[in-house]
Protein backbone atom coordinates (compact mmCIF):
# COMPACT_ATOMS: atom_id res chain seq x y z
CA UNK A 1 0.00 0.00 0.00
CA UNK A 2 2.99 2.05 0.95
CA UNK A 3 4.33 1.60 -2.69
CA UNK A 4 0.95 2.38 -4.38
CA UNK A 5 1.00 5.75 -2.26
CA UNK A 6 4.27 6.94 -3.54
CA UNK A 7 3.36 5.35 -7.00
CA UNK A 8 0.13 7.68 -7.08
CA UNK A 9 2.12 10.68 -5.66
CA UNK A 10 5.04 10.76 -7.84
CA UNK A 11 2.20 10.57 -11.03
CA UNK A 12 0.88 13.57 -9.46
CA UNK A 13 4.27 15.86 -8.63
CA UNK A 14 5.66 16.45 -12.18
CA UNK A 15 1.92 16.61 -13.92
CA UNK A 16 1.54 19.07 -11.35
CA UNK A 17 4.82 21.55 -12.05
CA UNK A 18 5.20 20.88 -15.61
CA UNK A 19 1.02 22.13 -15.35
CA UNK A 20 2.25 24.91 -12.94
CA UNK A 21 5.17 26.52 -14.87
CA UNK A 22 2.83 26.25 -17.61
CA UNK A 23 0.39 28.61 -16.11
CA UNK A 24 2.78 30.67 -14.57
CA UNK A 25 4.70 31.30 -18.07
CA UNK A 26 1.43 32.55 -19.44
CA UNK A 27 0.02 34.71 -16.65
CA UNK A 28 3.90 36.20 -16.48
CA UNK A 29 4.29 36.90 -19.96
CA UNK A 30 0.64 38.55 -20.21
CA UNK A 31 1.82 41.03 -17.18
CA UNK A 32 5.00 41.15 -18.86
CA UNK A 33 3.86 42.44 -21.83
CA UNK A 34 1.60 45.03 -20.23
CA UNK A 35 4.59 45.75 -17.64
CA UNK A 36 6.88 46.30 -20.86
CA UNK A 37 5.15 49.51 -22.22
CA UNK A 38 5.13 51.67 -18.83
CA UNK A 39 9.02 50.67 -18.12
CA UNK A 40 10.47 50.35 -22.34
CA UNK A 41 12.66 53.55 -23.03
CA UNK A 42 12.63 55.10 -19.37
CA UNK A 43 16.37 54.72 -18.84
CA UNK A 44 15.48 51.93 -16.07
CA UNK A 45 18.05 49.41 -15.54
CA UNK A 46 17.17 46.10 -16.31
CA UNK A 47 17.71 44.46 -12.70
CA UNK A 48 15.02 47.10 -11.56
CA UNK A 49 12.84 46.05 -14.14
CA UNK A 50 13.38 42.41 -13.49
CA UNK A 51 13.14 43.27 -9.34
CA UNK A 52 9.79 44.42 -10.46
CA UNK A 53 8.40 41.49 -12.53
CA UNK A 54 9.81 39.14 -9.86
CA UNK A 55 8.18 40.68 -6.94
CA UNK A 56 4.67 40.42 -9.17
CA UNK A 57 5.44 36.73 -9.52
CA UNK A 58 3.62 36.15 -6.02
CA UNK A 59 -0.01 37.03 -6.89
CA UNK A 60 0.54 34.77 -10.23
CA UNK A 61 2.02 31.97 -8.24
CA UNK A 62 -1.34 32.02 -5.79
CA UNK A 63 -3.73 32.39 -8.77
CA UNK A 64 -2.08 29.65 -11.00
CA UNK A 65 -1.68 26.82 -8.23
CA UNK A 66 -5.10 25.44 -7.38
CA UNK A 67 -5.70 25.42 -11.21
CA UNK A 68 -2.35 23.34 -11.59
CA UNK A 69 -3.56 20.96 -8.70
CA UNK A 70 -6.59 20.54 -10.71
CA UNK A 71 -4.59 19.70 -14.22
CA UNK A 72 -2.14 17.59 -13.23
CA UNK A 73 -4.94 15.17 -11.43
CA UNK A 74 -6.86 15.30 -14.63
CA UNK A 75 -3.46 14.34 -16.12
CA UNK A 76 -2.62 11.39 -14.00
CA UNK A 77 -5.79 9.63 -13.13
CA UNK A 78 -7.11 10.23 -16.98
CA UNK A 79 -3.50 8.69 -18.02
CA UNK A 80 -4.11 5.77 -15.31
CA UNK A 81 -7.87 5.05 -16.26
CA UNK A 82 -6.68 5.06 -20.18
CA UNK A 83 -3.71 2.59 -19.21
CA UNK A 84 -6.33 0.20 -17.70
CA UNK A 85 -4.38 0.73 -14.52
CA UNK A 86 -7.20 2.24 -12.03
CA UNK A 87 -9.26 -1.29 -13.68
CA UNK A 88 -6.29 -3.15 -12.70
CA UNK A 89 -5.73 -1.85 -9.24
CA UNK A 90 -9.79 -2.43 -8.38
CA UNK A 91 -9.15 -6.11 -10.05
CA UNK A 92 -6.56 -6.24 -7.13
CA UNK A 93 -9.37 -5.52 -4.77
CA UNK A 94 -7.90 -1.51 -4.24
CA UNK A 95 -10.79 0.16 -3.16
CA UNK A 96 -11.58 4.01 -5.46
CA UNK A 97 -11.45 5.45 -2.29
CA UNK A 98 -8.18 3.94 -1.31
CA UNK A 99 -6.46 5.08 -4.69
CA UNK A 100 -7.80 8.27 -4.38
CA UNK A 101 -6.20 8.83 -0.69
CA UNK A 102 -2.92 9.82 -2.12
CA UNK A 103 -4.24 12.52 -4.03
CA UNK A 104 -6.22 13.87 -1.59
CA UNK A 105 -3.07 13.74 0.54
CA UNK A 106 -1.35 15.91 -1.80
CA UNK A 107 -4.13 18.14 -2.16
CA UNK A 108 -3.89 19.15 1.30
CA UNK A 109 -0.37 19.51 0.94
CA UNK A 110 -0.62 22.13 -1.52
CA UNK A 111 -3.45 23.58 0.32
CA UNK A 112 -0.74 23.51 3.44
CA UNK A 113 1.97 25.31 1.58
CA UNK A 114 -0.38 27.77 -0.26
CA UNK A 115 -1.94 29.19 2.90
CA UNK A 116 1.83 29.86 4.72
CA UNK A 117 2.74 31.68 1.11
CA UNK A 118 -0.45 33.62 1.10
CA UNK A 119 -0.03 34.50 4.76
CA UNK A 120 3.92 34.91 4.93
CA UNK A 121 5.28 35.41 1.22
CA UNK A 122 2.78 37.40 -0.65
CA UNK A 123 2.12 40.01 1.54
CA UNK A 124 5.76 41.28 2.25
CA UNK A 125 6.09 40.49 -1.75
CA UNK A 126 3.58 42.35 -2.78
CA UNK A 127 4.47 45.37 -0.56
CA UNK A 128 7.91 45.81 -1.41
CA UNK A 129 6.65 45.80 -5.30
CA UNK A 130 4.06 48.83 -4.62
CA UNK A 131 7.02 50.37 -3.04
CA UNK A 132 9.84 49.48 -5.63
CA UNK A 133 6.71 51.63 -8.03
CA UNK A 134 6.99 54.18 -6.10
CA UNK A 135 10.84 54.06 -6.05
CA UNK A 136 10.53 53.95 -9.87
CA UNK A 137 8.17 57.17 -10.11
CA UNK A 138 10.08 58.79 -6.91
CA UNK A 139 13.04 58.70 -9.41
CA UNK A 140 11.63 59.07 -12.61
CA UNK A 141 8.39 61.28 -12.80
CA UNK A 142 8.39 61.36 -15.85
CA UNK A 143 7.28 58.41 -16.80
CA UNK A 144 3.63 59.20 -15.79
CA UNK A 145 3.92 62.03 -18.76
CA UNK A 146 3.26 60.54 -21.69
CA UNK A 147 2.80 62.70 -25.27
CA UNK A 148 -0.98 63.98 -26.36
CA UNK A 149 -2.74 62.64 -22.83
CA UNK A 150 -3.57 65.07 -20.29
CA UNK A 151 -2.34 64.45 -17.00
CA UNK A 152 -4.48 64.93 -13.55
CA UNK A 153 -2.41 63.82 -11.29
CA UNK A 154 -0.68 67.19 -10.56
CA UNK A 155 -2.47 68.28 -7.55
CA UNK A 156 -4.10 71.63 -8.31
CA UNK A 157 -2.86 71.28 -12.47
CA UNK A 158 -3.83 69.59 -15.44
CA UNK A 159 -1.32 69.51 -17.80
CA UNK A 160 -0.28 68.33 -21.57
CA UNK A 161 2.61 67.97 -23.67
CA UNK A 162 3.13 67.66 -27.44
CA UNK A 163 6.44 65.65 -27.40
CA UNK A 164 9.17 64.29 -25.63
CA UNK A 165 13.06 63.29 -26.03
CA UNK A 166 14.37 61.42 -22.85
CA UNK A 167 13.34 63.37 -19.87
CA UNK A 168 12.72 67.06 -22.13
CA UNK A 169 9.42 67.51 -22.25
CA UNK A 170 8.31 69.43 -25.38
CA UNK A 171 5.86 72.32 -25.94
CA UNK A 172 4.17 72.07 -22.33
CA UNK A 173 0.60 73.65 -21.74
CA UNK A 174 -0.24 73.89 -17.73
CA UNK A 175 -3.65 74.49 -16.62
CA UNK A 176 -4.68 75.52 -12.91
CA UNK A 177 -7.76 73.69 -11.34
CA UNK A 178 -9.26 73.91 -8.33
CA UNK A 179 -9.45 77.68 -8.00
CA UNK A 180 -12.64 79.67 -8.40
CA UNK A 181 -10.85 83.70 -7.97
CA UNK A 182 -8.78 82.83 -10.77
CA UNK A 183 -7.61 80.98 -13.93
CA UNK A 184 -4.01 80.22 -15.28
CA UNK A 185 -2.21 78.48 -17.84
CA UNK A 186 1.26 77.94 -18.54
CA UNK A 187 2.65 77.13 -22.05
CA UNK A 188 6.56 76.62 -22.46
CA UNK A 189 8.88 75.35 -25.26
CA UNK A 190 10.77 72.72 -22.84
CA UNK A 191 9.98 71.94 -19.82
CA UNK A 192 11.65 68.91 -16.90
CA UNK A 193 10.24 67.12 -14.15
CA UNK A 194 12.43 65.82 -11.12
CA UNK A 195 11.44 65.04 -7.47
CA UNK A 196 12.88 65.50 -4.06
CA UNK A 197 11.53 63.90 -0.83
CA UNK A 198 8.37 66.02 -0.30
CA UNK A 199 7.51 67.57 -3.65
CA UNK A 200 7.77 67.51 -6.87
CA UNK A 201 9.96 70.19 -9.20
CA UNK A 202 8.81 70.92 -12.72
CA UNK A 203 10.95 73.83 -14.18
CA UNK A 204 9.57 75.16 -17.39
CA UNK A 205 11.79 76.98 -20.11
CA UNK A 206 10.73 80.28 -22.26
CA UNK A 207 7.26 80.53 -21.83
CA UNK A 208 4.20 82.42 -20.76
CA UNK A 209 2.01 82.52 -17.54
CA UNK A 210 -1.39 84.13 -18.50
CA UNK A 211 -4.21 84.97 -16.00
CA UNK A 212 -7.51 85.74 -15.39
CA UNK A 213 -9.50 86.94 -12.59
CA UNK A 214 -12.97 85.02 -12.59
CA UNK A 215 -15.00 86.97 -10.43
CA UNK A 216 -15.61 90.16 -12.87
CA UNK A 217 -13.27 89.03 -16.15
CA UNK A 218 -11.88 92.65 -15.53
CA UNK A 219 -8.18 92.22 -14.69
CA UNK A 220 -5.82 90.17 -17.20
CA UNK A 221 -1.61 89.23 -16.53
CA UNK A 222 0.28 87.90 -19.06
CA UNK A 223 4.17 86.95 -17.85
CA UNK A 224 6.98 86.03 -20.41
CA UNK A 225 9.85 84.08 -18.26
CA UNK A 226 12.76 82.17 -19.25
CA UNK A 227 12.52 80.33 -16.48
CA UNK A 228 10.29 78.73 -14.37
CA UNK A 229 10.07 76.87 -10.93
CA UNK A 230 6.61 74.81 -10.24
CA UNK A 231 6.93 73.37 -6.97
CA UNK A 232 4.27 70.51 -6.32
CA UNK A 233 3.19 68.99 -3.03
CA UNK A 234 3.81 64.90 -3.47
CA UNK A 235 1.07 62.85 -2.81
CA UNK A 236 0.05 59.03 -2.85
CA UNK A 237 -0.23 59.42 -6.53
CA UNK A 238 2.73 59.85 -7.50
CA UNK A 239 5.00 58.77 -4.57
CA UNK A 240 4.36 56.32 -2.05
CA UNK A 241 4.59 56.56 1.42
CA UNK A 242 7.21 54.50 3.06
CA UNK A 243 6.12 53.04 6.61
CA UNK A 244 5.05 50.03 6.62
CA UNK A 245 1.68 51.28 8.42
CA UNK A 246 0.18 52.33 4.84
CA UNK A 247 0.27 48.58 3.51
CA UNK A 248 -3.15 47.73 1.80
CA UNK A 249 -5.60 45.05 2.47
CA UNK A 250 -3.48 42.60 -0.17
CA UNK A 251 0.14 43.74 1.51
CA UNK A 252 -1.39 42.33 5.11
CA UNK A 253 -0.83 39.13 7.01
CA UNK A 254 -4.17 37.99 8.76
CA UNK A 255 -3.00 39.18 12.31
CA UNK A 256 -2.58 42.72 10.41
CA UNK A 257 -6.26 42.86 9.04
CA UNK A 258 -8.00 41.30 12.09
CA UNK A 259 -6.47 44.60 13.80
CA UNK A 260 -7.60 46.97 11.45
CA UNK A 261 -11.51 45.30 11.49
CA UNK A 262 -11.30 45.85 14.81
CA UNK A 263 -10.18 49.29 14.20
CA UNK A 264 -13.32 49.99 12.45
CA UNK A 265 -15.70 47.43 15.11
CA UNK A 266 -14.70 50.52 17.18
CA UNK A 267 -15.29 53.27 15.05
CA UNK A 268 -18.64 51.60 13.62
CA UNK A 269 -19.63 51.50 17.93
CA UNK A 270 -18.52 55.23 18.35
CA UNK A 271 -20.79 56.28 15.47
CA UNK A 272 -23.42 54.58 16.84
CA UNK A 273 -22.81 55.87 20.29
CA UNK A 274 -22.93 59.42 19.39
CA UNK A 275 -26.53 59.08 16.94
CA UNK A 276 -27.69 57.42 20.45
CA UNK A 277 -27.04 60.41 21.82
CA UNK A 278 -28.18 62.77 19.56
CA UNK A 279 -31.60 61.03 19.53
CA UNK A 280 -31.57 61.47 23.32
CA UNK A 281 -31.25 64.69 23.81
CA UNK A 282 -33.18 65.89 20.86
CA UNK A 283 -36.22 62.72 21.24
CA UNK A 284 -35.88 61.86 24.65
CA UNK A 285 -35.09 57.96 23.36
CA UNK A 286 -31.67 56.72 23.73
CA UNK A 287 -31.98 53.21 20.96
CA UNK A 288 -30.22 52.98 18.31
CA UNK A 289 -32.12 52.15 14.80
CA UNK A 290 -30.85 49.65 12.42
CA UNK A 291 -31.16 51.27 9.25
CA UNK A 292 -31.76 55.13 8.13
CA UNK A 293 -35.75 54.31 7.46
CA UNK A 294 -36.21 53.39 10.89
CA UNK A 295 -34.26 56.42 12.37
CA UNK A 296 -36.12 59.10 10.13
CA UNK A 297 -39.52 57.11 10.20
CA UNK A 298 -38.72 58.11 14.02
CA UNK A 299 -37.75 61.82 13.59
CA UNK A 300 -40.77 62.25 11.16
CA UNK A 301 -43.11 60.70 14.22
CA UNK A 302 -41.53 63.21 16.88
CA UNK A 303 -41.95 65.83 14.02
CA UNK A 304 -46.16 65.59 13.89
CA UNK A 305 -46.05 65.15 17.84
CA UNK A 306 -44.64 68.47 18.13
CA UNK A 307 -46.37 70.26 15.70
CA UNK A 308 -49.37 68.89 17.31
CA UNK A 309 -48.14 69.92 20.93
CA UNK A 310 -50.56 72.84 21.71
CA UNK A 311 -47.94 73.84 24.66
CA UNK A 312 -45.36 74.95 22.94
CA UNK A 313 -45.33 78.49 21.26
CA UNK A 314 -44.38 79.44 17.83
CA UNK A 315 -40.61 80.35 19.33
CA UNK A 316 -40.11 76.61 21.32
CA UNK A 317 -41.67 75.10 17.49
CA UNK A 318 -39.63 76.70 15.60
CA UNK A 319 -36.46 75.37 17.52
CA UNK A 320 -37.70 72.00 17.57
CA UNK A 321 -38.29 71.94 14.22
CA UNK A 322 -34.98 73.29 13.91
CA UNK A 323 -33.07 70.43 15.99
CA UNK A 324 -35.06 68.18 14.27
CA UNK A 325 -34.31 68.64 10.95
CA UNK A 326 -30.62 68.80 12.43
CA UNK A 327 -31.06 65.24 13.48
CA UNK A 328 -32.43 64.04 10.17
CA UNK A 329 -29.01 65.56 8.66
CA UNK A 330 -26.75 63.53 10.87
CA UNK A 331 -29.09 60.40 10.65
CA UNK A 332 -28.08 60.14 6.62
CA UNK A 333 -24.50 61.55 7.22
CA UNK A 334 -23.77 58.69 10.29
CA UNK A 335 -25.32 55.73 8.16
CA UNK A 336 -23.13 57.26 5.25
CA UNK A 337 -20.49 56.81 7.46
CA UNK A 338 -20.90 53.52 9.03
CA UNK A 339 -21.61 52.44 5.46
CA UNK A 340 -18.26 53.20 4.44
CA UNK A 341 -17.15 51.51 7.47
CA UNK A 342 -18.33 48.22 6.88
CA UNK A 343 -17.27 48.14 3.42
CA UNK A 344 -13.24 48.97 4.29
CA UNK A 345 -14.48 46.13 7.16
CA UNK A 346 -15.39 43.92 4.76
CA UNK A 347 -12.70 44.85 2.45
CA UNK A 348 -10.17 42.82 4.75
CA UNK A 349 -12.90 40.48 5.99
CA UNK A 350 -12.19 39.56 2.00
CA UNK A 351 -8.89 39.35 1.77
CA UNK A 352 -9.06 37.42 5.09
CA UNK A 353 -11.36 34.37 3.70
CA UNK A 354 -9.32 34.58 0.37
CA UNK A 355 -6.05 33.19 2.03
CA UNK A 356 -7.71 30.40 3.04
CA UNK A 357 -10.80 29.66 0.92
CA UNK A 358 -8.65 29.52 -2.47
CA UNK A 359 -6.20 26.44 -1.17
CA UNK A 360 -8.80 24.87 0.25
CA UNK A 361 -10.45 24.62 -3.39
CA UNK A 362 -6.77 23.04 -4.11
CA UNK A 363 -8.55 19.61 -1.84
CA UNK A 364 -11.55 19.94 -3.96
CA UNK A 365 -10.36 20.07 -6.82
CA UNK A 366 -8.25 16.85 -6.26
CA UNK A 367 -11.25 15.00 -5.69
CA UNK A 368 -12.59 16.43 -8.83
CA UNK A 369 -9.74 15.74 -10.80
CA UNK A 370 -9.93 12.08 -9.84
CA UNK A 371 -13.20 11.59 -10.64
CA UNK A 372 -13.55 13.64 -13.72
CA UNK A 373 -10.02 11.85 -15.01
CA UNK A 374 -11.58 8.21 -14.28
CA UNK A 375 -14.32 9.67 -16.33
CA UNK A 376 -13.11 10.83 -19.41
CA UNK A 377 -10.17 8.00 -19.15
CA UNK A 378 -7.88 9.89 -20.75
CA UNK A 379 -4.47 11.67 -19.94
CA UNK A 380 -2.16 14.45 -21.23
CA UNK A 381 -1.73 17.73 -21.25
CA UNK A 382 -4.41 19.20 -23.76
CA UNK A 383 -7.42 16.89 -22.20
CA UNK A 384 -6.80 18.18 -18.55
CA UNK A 385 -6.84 21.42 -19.41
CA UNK A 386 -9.59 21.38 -21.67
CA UNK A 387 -11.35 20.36 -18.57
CA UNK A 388 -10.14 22.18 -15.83
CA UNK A 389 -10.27 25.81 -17.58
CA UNK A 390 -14.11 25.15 -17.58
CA UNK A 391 -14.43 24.46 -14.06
CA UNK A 392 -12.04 26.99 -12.96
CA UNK A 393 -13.08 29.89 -15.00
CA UNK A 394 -16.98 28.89 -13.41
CA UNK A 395 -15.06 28.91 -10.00
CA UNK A 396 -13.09 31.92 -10.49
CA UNK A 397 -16.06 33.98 -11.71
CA UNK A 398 -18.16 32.94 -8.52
CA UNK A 399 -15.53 33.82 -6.90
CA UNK A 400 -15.20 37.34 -8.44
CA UNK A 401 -19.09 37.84 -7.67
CA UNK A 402 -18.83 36.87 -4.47
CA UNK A 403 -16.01 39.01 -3.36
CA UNK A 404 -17.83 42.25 -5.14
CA UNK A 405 -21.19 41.57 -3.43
CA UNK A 406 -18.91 41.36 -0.42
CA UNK A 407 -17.40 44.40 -0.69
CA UNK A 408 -21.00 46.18 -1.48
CA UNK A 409 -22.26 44.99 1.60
CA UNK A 410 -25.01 42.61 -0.22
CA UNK A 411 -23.69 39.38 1.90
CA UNK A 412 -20.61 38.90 4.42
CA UNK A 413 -17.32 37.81 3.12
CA UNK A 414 -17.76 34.29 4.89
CA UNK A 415 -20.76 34.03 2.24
CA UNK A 416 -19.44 35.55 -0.49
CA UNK A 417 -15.75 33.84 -0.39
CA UNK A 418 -16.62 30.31 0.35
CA UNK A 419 -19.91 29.69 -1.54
CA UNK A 420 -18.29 28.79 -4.43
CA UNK A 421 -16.30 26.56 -2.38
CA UNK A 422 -19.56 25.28 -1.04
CA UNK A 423 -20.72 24.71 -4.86
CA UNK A 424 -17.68 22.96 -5.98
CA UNK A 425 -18.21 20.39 -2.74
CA UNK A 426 -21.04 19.19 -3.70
CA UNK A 427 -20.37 18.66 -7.26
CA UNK A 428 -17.06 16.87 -6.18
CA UNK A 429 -19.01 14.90 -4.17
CA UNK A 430 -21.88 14.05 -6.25
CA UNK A 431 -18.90 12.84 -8.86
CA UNK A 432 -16.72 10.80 -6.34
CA UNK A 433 -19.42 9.15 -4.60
CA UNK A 434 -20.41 7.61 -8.18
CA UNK A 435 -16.93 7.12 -8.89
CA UNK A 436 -16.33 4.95 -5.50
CA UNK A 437 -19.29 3.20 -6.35
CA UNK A 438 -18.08 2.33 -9.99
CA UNK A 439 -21.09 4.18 -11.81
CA UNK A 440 -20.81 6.75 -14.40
CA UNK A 441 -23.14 9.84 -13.68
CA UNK A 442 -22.17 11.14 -16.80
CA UNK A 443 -20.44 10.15 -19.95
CA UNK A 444 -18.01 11.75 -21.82
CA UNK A 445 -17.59 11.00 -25.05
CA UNK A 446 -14.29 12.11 -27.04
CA UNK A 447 -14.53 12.18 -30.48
CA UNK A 448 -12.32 9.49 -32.38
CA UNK A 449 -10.82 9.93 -35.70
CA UNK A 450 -10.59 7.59 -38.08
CA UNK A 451 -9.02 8.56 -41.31
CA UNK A 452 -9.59 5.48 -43.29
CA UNK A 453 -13.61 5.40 -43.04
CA UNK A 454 -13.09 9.38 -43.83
CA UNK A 455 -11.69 8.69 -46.77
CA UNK A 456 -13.47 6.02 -48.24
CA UNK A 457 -16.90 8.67 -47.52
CA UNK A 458 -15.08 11.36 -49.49
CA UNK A 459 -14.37 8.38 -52.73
């Protein structure tokens, strides 16, 4: 049994990284490509470049594993059930379930390994690439510029350029935004952009500044210079921060995000603390209301009490009206802001259920391997993945939906995260249990060529 374990495992291993590289080679050279355009001609040096791609590599390695695990057992079982082998073992009186233990066994290995690398690798991997970008842009602004596209990431400027040789920026046109007293726009002949630690520098070469006062279009100033000096505050557009306290939900361990949804448990409970309040000393009534509807329905109750409250004159209406309508205000601005609370929540609650809901599908997808390659009963490359992209690209997209509906509030991440883990379970098990029993709940058919009978149809 010991031998048919290893046997069964070793089938499994080199299925499953020729399958892997595979997938990895394709998702990399589909980044690369769209990595290629931002960083081709910027005067980058090629071990920055490569630094870059590498530290990418993490997010394509978690993506392209549980669809690997689900390949190569497509591969070997199909390749087994085609070489009469899985007959030949149940001849023996090996049990389905029995030759399927091995796989599962290295389905949970996987699973093992993938959680530590979402938990431990990725995170710190996918950090120190955000901040290698903004290393990039800290030392080469420039790049963002790009010929005949406006740019409105200048805070307080639009700007455009007509051309651009190396780091000279040609025939630049600056536009002011943000400012209602007046309007101004820059147009030079050359102009640079450079960065220090807090700002940004663009210096602008013969040109004109010309502006316009936009409360009574009376006053007009039009400045020739030769030079020019634009300094621009930095901000997280351009450069990123560098503490490690600005990581986002997808740069966190899950220590890291349970703290910061507990952060926002406790902001959520001081919003709702303070409306509390606010209804008590404006209603007399201390509860808190679920939703908006309730808490207005409330105010609009209080509302036709008072106006029907012969005690109070028209001075004591008017400022209960008054506090009131206040308290209507901060009912829709709280909810607005516990709103946006639960979705940043949720936002890690996401991430959270994603570390460990994606290997887990690495188990299930084992079984379904198995069963799906005793099934079709036949091996290789082209067959597995023919069936595997089908179920993964239906698992994927559930998983997409899930995680958006999540985000929107529509269902928790628990929900939204494992459901189509929940799906694929009981199809897996629908398919094994048939397969243990030696029945076929479906057949598939694969077309079989044969040339000769083809030909003598065409004579």
């Amino acid at each position: 049994m010991r031998l048919l374990n290893r046997y069964i495992q070793k089938e499994l291993f080199f299925p499953f990284i020729f399958s892997l590289l595979i997938i990895i080679f394709v998702l990399f050279t589909n980044f690369f490509l769209r990595a290629l355009d931002r960083f081709l001609g910027k005067g980058l040096d090629i071990l920055t470049i490569l630094e870059y791609l590498v530290l990418n590599l993490a997010w394509i390695v978690s993506l392209s594993v549980p669809m690997a695990v689900l390949i190569a057992t497509l591969m070997s079982f199909g390749r087994m059930s085609e070489d009469n082998e899985i007959t030949a073992m149940r001849a023996s009186g090996i049990s389905t379930l029995t030759i399927i233990r091995p796989a599962l066994i290295f389905g949970i290995l996987v699973g093992t390994a993938l959680v530590l690398f979402n938990n431990f690798i990725q995170p710190d991997m996918n950090f120190r690439a955000r901040l290698l970008s903004g290393d990039i842009y800290r030392k080469r602004p420039g790049m963002i510029i790009e010929p005949g596209h406006f740019i409105d990431d200048l805070p307080g400027y639009s700007m455009i350029i007509r051309g651009k040789k190396g780091e000279i920026m040609e025939d630049v046109r600056i536009f002011s935004k943000a400012n209602k007293e007046s309007q101004t726009s820059i147009h030079s002949k050359t102009g640079t952009l450079s960065a220090i630690d807090d700002a940004i520098i663009l210096n602008l070469y013969d040109g004109e500044i010309h502006e316009l006062d936009l409360s009574g279009y009376e006053h007009y100033r039009r400045i020739k210079f030769k030079k020019h000096v634009i300094r621009l505050p930095a901000n997280d557009l351009l450069l990123s921060r560098r503490d490690s306290s600005s990581r986002t939900a997808r740069e966190m361990s899950v220590p890291m995000m349970a703290a910061k949804q507990e952060l926002y448990t406790r902001r959520i409970n001081s919003v709702k603390k303070r409306l509390a309040n606010s209804f008590k000393r404006t209603i007399g009534d201390s509860v808190f209301y679920k939703s908006p509807v309730l808490a207005l329905n409330a105010i609009q109750r209080e509302l036709i009490r008072v106006e029907k409250d012969s005690t109070l004159n028209p001075a004591q209406l008017r400022v209960k009206k008054r506090k009131l309508k206040s308290l209507e205000y901060q009912v829709k601005n709280e909810f607005n802001l516990i709103n946006s609370y639960f979705r940043s929540q949720n936002k890690y609650g996401v991430e959270i259920h994603k570390k460990f809901s994606l290997p887990f599908a690495c188990i299930l997808f084992v079984l379904l391997g198995a069963s799906l390659g005793i099934l079709a009963k036949k091996g290789g490359f082209v067959v597995g993945t023919s069936l595997s992209f089908g179920f993964f690209l239906m698992y994927y997209l559930f998983m997409i939906g899930g995680k958006d509906m999540a985000i929107r509030n529509l269902v928790t991440p628990a929900v939204g995260l494992w459901t189509p883990n929940v799906i694929l379970l009981v199809i897996t098990l629908y398919l094994t249990f048939h397969t243990i029993r030696e029945r076929t709940p479906l057949r598939i058919n694969w077309p079989e060529l044969n040339f000769r009978k083809l030909l003598k149809r065409k004579q």
